[in-house]
C-alpha atoms as a PDB file:
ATOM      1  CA  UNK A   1       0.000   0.000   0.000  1.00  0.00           C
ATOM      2  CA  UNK A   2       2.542   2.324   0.805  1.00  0.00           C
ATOM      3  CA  UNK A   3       5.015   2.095  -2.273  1.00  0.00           C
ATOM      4  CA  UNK A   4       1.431   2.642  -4.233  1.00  0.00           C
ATOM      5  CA  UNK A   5       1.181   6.205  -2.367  1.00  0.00           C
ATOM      6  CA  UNK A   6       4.978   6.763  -3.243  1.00  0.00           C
ATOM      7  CA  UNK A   7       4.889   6.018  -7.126  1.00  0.00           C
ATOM      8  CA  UNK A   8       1.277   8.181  -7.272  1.00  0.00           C
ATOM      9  CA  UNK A   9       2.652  10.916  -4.978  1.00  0.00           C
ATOM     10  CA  UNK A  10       5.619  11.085  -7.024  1.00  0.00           C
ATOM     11  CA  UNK A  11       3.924  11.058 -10.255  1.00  0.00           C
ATOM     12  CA  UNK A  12       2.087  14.046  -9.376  1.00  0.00           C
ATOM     13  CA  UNK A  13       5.101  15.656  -8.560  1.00  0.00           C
ATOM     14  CA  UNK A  14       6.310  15.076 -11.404  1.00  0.00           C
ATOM     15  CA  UNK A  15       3.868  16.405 -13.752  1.00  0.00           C
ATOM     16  CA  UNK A  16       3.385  19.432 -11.588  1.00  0.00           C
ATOM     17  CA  UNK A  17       6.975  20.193 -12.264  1.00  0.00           C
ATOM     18  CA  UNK A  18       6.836  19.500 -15.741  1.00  0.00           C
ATOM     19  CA  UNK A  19       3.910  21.943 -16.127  1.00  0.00           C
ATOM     20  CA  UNK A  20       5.771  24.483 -13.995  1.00  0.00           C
ATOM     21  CA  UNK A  21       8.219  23.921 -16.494  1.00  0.00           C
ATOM     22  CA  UNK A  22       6.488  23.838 -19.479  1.00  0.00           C
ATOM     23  CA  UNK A  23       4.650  26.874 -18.254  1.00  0.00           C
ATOM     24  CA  UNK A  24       7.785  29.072 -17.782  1.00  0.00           C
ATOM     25  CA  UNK A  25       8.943  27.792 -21.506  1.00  0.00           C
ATOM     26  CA  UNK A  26       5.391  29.269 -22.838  1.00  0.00           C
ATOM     27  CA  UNK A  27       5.990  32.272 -21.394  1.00  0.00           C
ATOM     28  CA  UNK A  28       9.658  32.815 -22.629  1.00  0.00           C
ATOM     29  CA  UNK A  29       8.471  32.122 -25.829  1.00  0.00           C
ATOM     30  CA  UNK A  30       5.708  34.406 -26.056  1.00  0.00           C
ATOM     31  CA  UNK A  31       7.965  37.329 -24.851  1.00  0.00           C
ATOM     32  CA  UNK A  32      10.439  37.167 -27.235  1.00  0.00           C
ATOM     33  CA  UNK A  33       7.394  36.909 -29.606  1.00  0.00           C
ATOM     34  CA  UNK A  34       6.153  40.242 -28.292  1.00  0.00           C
ATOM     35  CA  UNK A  35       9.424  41.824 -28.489  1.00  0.00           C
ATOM     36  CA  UNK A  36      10.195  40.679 -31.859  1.00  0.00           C
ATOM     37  CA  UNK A  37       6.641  42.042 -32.693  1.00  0.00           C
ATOM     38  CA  UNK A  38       7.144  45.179 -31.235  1.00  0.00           C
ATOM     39  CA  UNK A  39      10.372  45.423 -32.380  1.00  0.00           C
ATOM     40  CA  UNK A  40       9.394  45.465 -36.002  1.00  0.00           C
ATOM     41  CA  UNK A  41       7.006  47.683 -35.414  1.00  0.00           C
ATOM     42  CA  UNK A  42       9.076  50.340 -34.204  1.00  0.00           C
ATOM     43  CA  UNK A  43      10.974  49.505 -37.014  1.00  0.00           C
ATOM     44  CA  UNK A  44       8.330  50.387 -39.478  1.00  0.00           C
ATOM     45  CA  UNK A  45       7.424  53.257 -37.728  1.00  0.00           C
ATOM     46  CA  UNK A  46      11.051  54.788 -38.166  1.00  0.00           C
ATOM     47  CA  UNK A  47      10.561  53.872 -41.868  1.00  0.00           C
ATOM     48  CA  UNK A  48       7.638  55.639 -42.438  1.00  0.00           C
ATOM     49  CA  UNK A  49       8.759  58.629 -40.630  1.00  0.00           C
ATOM     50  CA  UNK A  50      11.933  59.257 -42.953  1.00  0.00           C
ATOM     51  CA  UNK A  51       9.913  58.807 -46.387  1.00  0.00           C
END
């Protein structure tokens, strides 16, 4: 009974770190996606402006 509780208990763990994880890799990703954006934007901007 009690190694069942261990593997199940660890499992959870497990996954709740992975989605910690995963979630901080989301994140990341959709910064650098807004900056990139944003980035090109201001980049446009600047080209419009000299024209």
């Amino acid at each position: 009974m009690r190694n069942d509780l261990t593997c199940s208990h660890a499992h959870s763990l497990e996954s709740t770190e992975f989605s910690t994880i995963w979630l901080r890799f989301k994140s990341h990703s959709l910064t650098k996606f807004i900056c990139a954006i944003g980035h090109n934007i201001k980049k446009k901007k600047k080209n419009s402006l000299t024209i």
